[in-house]
N, C-alpha and C. Protein backbone atom coordinates (compact mmCIF):
# COMPACT_ATOMS: atom_id res chain seq x y z
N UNK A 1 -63.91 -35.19 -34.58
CA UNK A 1 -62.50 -35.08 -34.91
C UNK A 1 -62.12 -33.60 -34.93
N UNK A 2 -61.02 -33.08 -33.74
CA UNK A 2 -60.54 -32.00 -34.45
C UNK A 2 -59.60 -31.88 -35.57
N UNK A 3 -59.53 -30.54 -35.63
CA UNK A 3 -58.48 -29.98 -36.71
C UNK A 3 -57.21 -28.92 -36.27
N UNK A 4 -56.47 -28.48 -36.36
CA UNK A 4 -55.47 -27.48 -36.38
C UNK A 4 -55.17 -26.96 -37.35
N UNK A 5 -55.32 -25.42 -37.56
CA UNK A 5 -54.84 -24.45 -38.40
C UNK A 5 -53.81 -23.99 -38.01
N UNK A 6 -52.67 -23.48 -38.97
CA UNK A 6 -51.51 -23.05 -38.38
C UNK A 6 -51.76 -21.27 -39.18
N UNK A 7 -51.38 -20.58 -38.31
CA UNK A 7 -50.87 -19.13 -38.58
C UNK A 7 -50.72 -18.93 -39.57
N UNK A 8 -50.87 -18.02 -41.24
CA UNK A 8 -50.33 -17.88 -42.33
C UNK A 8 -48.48 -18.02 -41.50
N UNK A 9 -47.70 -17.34 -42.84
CA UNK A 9 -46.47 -17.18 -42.75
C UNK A 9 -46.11 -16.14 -42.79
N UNK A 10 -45.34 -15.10 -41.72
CA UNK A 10 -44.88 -13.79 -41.83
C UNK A 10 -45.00 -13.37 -42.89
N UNK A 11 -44.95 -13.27 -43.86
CA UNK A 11 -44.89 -12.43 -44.67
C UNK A 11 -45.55 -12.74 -45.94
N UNK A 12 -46.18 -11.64 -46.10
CA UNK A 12 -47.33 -11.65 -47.06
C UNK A 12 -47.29 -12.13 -48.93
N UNK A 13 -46.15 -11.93 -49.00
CA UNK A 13 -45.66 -12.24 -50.02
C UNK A 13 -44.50 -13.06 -50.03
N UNK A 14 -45.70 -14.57 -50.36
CA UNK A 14 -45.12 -16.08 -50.22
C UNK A 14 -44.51 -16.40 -51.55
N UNK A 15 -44.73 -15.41 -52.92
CA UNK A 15 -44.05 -15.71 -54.18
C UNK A 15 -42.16 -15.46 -53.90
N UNK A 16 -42.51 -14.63 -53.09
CA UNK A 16 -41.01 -14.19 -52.67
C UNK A 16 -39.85 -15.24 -52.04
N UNK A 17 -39.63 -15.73 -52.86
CA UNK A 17 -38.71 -16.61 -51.97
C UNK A 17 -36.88 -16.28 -51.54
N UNK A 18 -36.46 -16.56 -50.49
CA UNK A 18 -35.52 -15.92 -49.93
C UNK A 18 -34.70 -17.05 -49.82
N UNK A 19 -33.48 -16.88 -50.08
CA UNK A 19 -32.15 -17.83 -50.21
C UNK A 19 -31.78 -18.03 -48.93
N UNK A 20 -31.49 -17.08 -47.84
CA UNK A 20 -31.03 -17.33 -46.57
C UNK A 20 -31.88 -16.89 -45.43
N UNK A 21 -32.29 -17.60 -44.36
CA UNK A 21 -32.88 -16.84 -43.28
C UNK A 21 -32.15 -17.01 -41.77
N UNK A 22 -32.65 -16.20 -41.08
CA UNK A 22 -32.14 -16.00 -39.63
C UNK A 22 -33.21 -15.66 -38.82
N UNK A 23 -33.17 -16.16 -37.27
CA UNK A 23 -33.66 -15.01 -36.84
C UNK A 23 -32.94 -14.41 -35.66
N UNK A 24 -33.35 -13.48 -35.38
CA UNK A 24 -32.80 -12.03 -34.28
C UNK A 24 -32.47 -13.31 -32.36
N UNK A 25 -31.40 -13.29 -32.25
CA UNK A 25 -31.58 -14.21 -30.89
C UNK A 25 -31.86 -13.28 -29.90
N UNK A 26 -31.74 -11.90 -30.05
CA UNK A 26 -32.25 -11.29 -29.29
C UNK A 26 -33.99 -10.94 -28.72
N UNK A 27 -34.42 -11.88 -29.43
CA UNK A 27 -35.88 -11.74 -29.51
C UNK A 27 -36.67 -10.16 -29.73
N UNK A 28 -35.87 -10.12 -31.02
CA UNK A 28 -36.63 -8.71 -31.28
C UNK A 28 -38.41 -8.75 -32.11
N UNK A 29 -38.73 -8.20 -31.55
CA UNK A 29 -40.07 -8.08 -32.11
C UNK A 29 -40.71 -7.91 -33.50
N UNK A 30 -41.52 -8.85 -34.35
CA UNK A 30 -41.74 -8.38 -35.84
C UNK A 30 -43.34 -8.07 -35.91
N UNK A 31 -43.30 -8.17 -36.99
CA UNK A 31 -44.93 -8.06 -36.93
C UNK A 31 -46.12 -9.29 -37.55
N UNK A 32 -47.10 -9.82 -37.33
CA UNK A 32 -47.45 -10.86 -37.31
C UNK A 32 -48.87 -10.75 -38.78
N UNK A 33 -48.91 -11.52 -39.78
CA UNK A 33 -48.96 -11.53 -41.28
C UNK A 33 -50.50 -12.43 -40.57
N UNK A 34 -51.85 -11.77 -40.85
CA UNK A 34 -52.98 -12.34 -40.97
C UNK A 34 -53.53 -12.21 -42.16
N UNK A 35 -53.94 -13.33 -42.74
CA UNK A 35 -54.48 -13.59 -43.99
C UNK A 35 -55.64 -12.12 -44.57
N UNK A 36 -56.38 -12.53 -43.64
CA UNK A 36 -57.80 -11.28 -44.03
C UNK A 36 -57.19 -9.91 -44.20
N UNK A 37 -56.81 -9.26 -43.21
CA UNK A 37 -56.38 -7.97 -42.70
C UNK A 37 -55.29 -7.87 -43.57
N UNK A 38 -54.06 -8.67 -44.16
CA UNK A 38 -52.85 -8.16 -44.12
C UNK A 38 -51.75 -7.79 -42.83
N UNK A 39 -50.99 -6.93 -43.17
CA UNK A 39 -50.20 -6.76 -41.58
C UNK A 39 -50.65 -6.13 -40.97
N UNK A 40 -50.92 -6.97 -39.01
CA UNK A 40 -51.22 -6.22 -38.11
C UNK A 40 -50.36 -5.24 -37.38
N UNK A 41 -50.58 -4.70 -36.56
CA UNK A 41 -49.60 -3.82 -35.26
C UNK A 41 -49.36 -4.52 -34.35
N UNK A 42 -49.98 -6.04 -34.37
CA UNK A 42 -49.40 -6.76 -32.92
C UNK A 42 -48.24 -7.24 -33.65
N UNK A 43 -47.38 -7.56 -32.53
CA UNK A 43 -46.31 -7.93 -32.44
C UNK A 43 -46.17 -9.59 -31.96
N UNK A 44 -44.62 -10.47 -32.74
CA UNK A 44 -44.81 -11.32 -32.12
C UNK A 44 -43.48 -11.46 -31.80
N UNK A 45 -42.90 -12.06 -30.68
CA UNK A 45 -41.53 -12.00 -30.31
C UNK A 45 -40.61 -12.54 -30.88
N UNK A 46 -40.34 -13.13 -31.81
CA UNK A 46 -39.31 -13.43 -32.95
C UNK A 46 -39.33 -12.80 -34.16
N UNK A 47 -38.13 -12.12 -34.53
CA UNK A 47 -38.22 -11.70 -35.73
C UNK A 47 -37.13 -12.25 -36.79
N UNK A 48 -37.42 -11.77 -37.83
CA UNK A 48 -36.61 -12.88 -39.13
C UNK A 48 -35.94 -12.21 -39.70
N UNK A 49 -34.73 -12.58 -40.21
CA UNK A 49 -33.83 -11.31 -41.06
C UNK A 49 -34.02 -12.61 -42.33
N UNK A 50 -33.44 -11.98 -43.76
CA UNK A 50 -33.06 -12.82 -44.87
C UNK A 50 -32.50 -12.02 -45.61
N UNK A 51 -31.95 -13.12 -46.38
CA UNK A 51 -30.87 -12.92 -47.32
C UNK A 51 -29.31 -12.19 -46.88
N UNK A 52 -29.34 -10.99 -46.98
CA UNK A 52 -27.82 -9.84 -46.69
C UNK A 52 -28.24 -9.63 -44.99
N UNK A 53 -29.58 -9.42 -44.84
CA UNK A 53 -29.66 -8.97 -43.06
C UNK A 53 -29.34 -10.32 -42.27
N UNK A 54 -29.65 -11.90 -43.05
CA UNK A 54 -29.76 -12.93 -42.32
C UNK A 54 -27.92 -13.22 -42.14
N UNK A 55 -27.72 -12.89 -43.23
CA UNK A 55 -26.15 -13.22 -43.44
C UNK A 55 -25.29 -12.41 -41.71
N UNK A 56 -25.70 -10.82 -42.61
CA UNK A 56 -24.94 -9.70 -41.34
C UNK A 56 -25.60 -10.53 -39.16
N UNK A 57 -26.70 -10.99 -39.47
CA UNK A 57 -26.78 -11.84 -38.00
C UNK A 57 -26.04 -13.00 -37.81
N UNK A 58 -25.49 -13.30 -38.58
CA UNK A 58 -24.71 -14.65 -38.90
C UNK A 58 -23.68 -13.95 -38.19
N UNK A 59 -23.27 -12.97 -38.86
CA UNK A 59 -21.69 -12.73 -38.31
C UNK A 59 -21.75 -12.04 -37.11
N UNK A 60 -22.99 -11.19 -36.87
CA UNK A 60 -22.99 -10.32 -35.60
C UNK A 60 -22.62 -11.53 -34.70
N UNK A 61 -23.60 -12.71 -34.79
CA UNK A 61 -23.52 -13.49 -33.76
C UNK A 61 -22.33 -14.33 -33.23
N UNK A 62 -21.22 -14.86 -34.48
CA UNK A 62 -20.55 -15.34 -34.62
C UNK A 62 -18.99 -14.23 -33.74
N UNK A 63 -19.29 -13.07 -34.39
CA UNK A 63 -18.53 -11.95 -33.26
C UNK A 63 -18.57 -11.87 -31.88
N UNK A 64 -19.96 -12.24 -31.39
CA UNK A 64 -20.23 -11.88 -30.10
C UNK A 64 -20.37 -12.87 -29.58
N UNK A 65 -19.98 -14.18 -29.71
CA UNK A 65 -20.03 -15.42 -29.52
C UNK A 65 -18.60 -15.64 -28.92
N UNK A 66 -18.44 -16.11 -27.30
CA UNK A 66 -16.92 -16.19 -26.89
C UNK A 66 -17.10 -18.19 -27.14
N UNK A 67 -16.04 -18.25 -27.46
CA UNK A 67 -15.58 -19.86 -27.63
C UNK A 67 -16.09 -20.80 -26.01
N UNK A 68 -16.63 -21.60 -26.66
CA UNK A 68 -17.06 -22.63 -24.99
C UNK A 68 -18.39 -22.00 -24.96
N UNK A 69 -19.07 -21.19 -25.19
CA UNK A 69 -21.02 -20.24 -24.79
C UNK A 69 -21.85 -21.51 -25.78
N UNK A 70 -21.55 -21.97 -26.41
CA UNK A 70 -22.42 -22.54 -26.96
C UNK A 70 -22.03 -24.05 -26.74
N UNK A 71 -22.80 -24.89 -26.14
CA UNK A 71 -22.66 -26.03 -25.41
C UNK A 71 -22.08 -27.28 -26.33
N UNK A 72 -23.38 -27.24 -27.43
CA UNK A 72 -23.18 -28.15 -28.18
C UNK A 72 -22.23 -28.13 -29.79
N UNK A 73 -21.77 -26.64 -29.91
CA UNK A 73 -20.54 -26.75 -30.50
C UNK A 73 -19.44 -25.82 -29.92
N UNK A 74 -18.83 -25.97 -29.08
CA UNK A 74 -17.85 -25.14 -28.21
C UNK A 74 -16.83 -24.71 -28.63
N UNK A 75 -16.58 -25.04 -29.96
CA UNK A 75 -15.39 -24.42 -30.84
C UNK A 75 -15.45 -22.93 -31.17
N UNK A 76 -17.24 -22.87 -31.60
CA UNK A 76 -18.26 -21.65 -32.17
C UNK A 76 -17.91 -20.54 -31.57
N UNK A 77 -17.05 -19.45 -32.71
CA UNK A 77 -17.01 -17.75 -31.34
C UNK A 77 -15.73 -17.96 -31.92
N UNK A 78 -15.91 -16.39 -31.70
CA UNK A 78 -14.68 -15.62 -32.16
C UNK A 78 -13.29 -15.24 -30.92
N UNK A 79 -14.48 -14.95 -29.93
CA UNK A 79 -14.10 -14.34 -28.64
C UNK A 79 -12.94 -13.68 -28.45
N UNK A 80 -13.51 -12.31 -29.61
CA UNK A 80 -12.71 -10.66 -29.81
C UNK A 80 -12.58 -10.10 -28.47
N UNK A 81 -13.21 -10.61 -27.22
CA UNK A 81 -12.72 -9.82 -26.27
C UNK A 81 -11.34 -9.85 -25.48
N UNK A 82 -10.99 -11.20 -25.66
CA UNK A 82 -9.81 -10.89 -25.45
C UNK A 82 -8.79 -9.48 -25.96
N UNK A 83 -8.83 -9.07 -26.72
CA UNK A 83 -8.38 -8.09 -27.23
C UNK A 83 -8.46 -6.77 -26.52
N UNK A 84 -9.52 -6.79 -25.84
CA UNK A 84 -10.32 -5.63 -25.38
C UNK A 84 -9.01 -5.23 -24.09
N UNK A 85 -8.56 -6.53 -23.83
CA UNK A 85 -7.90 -5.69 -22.37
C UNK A 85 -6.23 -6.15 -21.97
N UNK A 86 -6.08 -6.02 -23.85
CA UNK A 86 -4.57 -5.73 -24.11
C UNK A 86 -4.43 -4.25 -24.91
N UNK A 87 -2.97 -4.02 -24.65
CA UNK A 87 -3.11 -2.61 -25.58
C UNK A 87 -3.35 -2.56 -26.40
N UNK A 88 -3.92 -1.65 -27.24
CA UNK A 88 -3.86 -1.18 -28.25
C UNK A 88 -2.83 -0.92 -29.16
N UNK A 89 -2.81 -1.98 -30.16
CA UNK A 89 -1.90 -1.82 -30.76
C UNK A 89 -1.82 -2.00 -32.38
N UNK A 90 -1.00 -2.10 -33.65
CA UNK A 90 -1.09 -2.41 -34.79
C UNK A 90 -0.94 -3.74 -34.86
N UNK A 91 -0.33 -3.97 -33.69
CA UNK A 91 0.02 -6.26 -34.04
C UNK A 91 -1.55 -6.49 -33.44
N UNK A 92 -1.59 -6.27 -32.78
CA UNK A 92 -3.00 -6.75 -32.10
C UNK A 92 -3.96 -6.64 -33.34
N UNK A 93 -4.14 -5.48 -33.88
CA UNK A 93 -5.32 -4.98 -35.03
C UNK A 93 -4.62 -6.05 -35.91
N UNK A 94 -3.65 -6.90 -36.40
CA UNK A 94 -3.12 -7.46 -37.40
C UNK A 94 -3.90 -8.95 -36.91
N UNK A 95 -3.73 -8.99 -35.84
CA UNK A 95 -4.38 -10.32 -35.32
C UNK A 95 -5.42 -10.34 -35.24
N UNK A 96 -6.57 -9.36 -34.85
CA UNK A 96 -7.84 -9.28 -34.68
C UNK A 96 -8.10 -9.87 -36.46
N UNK A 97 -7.53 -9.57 -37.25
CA UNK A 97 -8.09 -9.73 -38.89
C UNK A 97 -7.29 -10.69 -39.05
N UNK A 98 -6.60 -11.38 -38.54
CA UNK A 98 -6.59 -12.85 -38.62
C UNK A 98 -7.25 -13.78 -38.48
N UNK A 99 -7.64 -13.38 -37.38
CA UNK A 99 -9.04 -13.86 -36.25
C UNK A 99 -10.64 -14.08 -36.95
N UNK A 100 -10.43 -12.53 -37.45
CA UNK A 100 -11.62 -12.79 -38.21
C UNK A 100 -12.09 -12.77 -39.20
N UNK A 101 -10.92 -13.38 -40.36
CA UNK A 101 -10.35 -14.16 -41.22
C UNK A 101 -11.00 -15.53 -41.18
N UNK A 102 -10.01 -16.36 -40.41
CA UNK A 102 -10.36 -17.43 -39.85
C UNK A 102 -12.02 -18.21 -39.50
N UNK A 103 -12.19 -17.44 -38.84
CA UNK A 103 -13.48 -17.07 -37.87
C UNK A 103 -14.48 -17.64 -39.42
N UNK A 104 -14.65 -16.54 -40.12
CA UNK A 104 -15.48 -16.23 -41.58
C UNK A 104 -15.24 -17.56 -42.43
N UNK A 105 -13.62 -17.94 -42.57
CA UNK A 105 -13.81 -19.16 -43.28
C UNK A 105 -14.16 -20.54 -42.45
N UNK A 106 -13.99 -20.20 -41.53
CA UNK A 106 -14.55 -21.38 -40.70
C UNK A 106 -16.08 -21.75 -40.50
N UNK A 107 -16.68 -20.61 -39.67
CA UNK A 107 -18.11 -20.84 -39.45
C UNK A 107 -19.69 -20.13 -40.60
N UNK A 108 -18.75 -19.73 -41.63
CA UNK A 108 -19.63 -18.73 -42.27
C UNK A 108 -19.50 -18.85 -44.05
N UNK A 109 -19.66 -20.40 -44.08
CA UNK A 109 -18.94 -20.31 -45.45
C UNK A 109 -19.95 -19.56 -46.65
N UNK A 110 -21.24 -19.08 -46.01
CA UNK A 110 -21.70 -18.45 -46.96
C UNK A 110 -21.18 -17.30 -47.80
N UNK A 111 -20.03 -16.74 -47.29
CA UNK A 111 -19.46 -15.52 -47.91
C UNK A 111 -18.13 -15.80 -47.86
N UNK A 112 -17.42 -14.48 -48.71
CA UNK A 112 -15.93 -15.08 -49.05
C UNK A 112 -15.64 -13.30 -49.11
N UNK A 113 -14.70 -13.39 -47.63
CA UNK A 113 -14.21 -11.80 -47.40
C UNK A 113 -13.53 -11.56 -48.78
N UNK A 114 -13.23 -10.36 -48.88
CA UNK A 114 -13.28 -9.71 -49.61
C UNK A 114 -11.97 -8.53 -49.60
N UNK A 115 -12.17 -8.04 -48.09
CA UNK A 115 -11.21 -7.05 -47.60
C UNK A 115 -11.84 -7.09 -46.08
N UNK A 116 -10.97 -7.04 -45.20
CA UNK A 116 -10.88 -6.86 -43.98
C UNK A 116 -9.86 -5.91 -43.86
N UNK A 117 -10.32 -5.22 -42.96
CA UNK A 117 -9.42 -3.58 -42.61
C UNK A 117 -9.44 -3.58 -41.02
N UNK A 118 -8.83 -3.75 -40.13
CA UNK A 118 -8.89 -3.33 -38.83
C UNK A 118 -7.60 -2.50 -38.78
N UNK A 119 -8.44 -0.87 -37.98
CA UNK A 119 -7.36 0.06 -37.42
C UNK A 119 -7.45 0.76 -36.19
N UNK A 120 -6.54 1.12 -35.61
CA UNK A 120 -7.02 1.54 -34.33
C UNK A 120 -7.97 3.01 -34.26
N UNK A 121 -8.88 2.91 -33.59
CA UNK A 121 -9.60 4.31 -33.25
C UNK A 121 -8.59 5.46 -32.87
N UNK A 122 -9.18 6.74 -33.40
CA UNK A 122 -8.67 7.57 -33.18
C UNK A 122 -8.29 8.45 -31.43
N UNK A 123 -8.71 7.23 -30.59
CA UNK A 123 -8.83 7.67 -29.39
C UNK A 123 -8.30 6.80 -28.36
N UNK A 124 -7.62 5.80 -29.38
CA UNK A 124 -6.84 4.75 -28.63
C UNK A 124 -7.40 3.69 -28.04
N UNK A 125 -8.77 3.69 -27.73
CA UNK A 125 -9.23 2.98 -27.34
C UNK A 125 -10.42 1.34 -27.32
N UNK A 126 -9.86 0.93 -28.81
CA UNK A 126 -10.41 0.60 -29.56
C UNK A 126 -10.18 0.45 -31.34
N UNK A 127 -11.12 -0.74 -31.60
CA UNK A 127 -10.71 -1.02 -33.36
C UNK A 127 -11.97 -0.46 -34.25
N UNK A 128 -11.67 -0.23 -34.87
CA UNK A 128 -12.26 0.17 -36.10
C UNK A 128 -12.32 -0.94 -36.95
N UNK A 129 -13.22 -1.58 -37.15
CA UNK A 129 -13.31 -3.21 -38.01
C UNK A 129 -14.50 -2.45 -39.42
N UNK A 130 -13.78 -3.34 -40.97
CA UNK A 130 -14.41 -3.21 -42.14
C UNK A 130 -14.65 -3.95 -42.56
N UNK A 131 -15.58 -4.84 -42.90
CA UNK A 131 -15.66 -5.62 -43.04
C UNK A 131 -16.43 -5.98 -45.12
N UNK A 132 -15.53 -6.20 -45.97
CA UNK A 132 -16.50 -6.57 -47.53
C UNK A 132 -16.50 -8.42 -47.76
N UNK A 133 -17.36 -8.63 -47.67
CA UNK A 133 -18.04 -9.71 -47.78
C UNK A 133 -18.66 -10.17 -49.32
N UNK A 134 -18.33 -10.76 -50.28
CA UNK A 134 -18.74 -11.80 -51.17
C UNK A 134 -19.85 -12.69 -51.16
N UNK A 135 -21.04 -12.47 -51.53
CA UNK A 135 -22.24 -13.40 -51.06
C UNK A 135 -22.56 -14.35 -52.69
N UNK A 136 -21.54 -15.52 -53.00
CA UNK A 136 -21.87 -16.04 -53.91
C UNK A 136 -22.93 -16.25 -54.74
N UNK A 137 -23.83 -16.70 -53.62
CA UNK A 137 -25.48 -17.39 -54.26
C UNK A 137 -26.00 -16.22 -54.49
N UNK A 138 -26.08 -15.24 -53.94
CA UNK A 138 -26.70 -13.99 -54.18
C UNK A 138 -26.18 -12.67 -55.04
N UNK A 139 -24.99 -13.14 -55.71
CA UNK A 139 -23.40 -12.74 -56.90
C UNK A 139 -23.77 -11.17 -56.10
N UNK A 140 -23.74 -10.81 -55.04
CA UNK A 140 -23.43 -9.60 -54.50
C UNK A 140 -22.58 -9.45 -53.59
N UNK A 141 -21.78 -7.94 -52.90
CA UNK A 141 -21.00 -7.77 -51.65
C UNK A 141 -21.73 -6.74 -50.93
N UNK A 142 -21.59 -7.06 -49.87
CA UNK A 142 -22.23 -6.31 -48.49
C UNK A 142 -20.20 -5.51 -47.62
N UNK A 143 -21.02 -4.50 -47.18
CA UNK A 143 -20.23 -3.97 -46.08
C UNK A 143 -20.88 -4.02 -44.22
N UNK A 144 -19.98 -4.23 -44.09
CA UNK A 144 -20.46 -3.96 -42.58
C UNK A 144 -19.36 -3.53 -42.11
N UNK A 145 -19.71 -2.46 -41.38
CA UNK A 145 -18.50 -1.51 -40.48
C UNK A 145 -18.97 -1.78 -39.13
N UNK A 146 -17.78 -1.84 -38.08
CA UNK A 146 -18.35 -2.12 -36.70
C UNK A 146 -17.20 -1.78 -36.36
N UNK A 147 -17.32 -2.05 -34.78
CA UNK A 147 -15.95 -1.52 -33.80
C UNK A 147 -16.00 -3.02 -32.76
N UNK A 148 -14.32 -2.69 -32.00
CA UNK A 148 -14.42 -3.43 -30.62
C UNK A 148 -13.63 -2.19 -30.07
N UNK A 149 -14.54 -2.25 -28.81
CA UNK A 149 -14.35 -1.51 -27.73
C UNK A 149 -14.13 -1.99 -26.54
N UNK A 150 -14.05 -1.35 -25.39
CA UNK A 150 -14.40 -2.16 -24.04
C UNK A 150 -16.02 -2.50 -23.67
N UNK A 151 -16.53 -1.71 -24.32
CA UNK A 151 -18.15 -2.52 -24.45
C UNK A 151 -18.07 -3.79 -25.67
N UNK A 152 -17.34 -3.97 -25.97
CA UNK A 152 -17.62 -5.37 -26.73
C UNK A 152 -17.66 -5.27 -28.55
N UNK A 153 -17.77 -5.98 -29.11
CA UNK A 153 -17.86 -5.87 -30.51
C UNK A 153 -19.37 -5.17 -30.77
N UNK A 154 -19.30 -4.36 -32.00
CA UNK A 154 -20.80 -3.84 -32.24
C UNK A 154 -20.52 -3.12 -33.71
N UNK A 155 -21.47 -3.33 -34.17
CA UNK A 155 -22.20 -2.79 -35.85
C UNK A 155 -22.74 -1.65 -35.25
N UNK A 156 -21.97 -0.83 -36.71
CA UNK A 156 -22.81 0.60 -37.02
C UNK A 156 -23.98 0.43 -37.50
């Protein structure tokens, strides 16, 4: 009869338990948790955010997500690019934080904005997005500052 062992669990400290997880869809690289050794230097191609980092991938993704990309819920997405290749303007920045307003109470009920600030860059070409976020279960607020540009939405 065989047997199968499975891999410990990323992370070495299993007392730790974490309220929210994610991981990176970009397949970013973490590091891989062996019992004996502790942490190695190999790498394994998924990595895990939790809690405030799992949250902030929540929304990165949810930003960079155009409406219809995701098959099996096609509502999903913000799809800020539209924006990208109308002027620049204060109604537009009024709508973008409508948008992603909306967006937050819709697909992200883990948090409860807080303040949303969109203003135009100082170069016209582009928003300046602020984002304070409410993380109930975790009675804390996170910031995330990011932009939309003509390269697309992106975190500082």
């Amino acid at each position: 009869m065989s047997s199968i062992n499975f891999i410990q669990p990323l992370h070495a400290d299993t007392a730790k338990r974490y309220t929210y997880s994610d991981i990176y869809l970009d397949l970013k690289q973490d590091e891989i948790y062996a019992k004996p050794m502790g942490y190695l230097k190999n790498k394994s191609d998924i990595a895990a955010s939790y809690d405030i980092d799992a949250i902030k991938n929540s929304v990165y993704s949810l930003f960079n997500t155009k409406k219809g990309q995701r098959v099996l819920t096609p509502e999903y997405g913000m799809s800020l690019e539209k924006y990208i290749f109308e002027p620049v303007s204060q109604a537009a920045a009024y709508s973008i934080g409508k948008d992603i307003q909306s967006g937050l109470e819709k697909y992200e009920p883990r948090v409860t904005p807080l303040k949303i600030n969109v203003s135009i860059l100082p170069t016209n070409d582009g928003y300046d997005v602020q984002l304070v976020l409410y993380i109930p279960h975790l009675s804390i607020n996170t910031t995330i500052d990011a932009g939309l540009e003509s390269s697309g939405f992106f975190v500082r």
